[in-house]
Protein backbone atom coordinates (compact mmCIF):
# COMPACT_ATOMS: atom_id res chain seq x y z
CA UNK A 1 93.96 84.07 100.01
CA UNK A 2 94.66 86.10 97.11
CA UNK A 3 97.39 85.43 94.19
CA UNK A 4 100.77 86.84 95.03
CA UNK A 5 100.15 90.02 91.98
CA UNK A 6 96.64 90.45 93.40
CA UNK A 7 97.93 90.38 97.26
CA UNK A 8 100.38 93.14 95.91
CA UNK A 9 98.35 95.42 94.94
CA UNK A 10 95.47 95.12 97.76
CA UNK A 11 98.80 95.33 100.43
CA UNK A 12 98.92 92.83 103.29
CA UNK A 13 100.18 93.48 107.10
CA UNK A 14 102.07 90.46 108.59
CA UNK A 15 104.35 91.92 110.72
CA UNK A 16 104.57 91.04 114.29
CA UNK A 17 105.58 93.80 117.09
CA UNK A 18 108.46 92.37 119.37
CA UNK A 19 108.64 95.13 121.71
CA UNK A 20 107.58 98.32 122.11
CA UNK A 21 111.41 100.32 122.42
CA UNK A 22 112.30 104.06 121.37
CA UNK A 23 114.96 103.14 119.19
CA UNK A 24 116.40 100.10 117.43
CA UNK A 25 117.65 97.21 120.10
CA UNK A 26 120.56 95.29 119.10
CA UNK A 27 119.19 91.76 120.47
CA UNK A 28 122.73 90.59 120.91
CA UNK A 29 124.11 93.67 122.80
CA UNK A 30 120.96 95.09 124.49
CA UNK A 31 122.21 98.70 122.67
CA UNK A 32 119.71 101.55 121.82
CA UNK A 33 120.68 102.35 117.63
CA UNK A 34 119.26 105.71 116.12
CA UNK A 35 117.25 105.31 113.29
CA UNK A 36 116.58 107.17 110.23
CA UNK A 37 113.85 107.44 107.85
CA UNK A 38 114.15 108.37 104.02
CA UNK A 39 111.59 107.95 101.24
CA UNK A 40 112.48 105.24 98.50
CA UNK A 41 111.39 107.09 94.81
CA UNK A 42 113.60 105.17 92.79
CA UNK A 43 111.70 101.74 91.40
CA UNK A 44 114.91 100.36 90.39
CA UNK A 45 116.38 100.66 93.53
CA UNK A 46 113.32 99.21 95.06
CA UNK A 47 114.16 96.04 92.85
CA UNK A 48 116.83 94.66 95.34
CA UNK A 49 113.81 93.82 97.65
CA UNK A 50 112.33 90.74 96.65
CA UNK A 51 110.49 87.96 97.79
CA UNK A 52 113.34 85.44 97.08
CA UNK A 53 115.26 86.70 99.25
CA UNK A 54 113.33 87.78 102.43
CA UNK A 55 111.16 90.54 101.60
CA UNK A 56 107.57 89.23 101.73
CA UNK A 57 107.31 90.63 98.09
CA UNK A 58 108.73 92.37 95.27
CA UNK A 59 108.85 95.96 96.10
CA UNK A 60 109.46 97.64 93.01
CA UNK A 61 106.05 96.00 91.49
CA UNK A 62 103.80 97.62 94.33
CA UNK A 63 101.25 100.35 93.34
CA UNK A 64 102.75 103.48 91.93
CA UNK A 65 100.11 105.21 94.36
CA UNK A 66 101.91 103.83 97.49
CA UNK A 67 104.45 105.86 99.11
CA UNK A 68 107.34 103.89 100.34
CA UNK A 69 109.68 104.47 103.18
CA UNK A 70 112.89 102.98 104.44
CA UNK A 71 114.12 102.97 108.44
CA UNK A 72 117.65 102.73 109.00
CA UNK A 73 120.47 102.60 111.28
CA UNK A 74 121.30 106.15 111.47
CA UNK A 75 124.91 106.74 110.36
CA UNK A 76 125.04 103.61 108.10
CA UNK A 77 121.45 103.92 106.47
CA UNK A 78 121.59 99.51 106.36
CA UNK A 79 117.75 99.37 105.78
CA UNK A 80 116.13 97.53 108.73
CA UNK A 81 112.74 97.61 107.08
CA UNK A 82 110.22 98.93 104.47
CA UNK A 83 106.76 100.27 104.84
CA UNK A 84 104.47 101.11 102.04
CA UNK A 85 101.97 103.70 102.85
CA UNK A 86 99.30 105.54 100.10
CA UNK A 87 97.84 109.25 101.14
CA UNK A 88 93.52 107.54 100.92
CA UNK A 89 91.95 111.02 100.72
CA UNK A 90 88.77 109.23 100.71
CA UNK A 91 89.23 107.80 103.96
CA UNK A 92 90.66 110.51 105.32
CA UNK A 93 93.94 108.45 107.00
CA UNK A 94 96.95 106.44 105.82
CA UNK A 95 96.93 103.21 104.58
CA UNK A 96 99.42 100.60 105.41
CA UNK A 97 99.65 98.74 102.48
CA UNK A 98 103.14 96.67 103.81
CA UNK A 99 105.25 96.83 106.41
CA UNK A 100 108.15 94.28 106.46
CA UNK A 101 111.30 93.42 108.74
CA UNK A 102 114.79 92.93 106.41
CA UNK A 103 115.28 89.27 106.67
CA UNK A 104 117.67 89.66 109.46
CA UNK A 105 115.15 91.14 111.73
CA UNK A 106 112.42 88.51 111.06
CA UNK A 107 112.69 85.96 113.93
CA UNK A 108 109.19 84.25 112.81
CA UNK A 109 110.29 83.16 109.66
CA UNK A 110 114.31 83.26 109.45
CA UNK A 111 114.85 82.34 113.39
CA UNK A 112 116.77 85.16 114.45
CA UNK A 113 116.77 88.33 114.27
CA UNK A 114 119.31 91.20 114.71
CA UNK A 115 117.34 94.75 115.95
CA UNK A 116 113.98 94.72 117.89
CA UNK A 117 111.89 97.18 117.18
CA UNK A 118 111.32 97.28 113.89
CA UNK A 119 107.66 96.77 113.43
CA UNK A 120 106.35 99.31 115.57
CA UNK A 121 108.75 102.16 114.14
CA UNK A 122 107.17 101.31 110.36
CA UNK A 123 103.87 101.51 111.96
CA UNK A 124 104.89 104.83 113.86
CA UNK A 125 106.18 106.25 110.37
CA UNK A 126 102.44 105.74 108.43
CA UNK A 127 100.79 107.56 111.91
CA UNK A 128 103.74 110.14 111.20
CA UNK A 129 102.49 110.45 107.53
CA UNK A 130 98.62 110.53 108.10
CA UNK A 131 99.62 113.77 110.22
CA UNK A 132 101.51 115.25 107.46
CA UNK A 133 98.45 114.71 105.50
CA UNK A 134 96.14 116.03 108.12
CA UNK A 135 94.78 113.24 109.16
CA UNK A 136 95.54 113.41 112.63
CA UNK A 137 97.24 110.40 112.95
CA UNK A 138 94.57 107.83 111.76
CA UNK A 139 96.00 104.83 110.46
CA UNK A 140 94.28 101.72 109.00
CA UNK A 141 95.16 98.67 106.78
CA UNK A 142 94.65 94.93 106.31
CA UNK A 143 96.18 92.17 108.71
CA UNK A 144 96.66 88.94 107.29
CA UNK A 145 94.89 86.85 109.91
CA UNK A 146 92.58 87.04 112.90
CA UNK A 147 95.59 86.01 115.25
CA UNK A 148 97.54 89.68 113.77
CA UNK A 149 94.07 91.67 114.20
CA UNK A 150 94.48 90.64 118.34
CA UNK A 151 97.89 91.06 118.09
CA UNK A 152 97.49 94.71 116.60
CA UNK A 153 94.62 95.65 119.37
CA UNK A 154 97.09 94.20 122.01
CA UNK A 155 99.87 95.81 121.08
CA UNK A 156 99.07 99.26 119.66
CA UNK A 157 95.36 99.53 120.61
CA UNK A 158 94.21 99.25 117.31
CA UNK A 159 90.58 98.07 117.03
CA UNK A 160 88.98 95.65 114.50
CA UNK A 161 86.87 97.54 111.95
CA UNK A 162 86.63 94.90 109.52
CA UNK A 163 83.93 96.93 106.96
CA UNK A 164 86.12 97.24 103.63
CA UNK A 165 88.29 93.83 104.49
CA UNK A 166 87.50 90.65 107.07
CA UNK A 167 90.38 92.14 109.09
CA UNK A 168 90.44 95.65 108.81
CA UNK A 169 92.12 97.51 111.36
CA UNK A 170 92.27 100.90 112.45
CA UNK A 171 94.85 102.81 114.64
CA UNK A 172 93.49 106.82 115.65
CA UNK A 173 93.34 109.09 118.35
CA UNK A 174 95.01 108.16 121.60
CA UNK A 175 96.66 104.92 120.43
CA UNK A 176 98.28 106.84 117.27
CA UNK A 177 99.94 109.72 119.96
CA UNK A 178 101.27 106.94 121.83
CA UNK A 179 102.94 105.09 118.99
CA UNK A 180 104.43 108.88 118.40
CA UNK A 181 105.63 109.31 121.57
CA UNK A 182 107.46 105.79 122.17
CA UNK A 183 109.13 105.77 118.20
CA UNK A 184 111.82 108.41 117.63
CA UNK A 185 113.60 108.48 113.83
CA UNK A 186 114.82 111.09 112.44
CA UNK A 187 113.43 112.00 108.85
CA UNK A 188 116.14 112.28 106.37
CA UNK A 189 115.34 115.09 103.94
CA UNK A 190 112.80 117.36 103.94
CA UNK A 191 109.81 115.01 104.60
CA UNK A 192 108.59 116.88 107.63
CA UNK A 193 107.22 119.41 105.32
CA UNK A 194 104.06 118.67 104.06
């Protein structure tokens, strides 16, 4: 596996899918939360998530190229998780560079976790974007292992492409109008306009 800096810039997915759910569910009430979506431009303010403290990796020191987007809680805006995402022209689609649960959220390393959900929305937000950028909804980035490739085909029908990394993924077509169908967010600001 790569260096930490080098795994950075190539981008990484990791994140596990809990449940496929509409909104945010709080795991200790069994409530539905809106969400929110806003996009991050400040690199400073991107410095508060860090790998010391739950957040896979240092945000602020990802690829200027890579957009990245927050979901919320709507009403409060407490960030539930981040997704990186870059515009690949060349590939005509999105690429998921990271996705990642706040710590509170991320049962598989931290033991608990507060709102289920959270994975699929950030996925559901880069399938958003590759529409915006007329892509149709065609999605594709790196998983980590062989065991998150299945996991991705299982639980988004994703399929293993594996040409430009070992485990390549791709989400398109049928799969990506699902994942927009079951997510709802609401964008916050005017990032429905292309």
């Amino acid at each position: 596996m790569p260096d930490n800096k080098a795994l950075i810039q190539q981008g990484c997915l990791d994140i596990w899918i809990d449940g496929i759910v509409p909104c945010l569910r709080d795991t200790q009430t069994g409530e539905l939360k809106d969400t929110v979506v806003f996009k991050i431009e400040s690199r400073a303010y991107l410095r508060q998530f860090r790998e010391n403290n739950g957040w896979h990796i240092n945000w602020n020191e990802i690829p200027r190229n890579v957009e990245v987007y927050a979901l919320a809680l709507g009403g409060t805006h407490e960030i539930e998780g981040l997704v990186g995402i870059r515009n690949d022209r060349n590939a005509k689609a999105a690429y998921i560079h990271w996705a990642c649960t706040a710590p509170h959220n991320n049962k598989h390393e931290f033991g608990s976790q507060r709102y289920s959900g959270v994975g699929g929305h950030l996925f559901a937000i880069a399938v958003d974007k590759s529409v915006q950028w007329g892509y149709g909804g065609t999605v594709f980035g790196f998983a980590a292992n062989a065991e998150l490739v299945k996991h991705y085909v299982e639980a988004f029908g994703a399929y293993h492409l594996g040409i430009l990394h070992e485990y390549q993924i791709v989400i398109e077509g049928e799969a990506s109008k699902k994942l927009l169908e079951v997510y709802s967010y609401e964008w916050n600001g005017n990032e429905k306009d292309p």
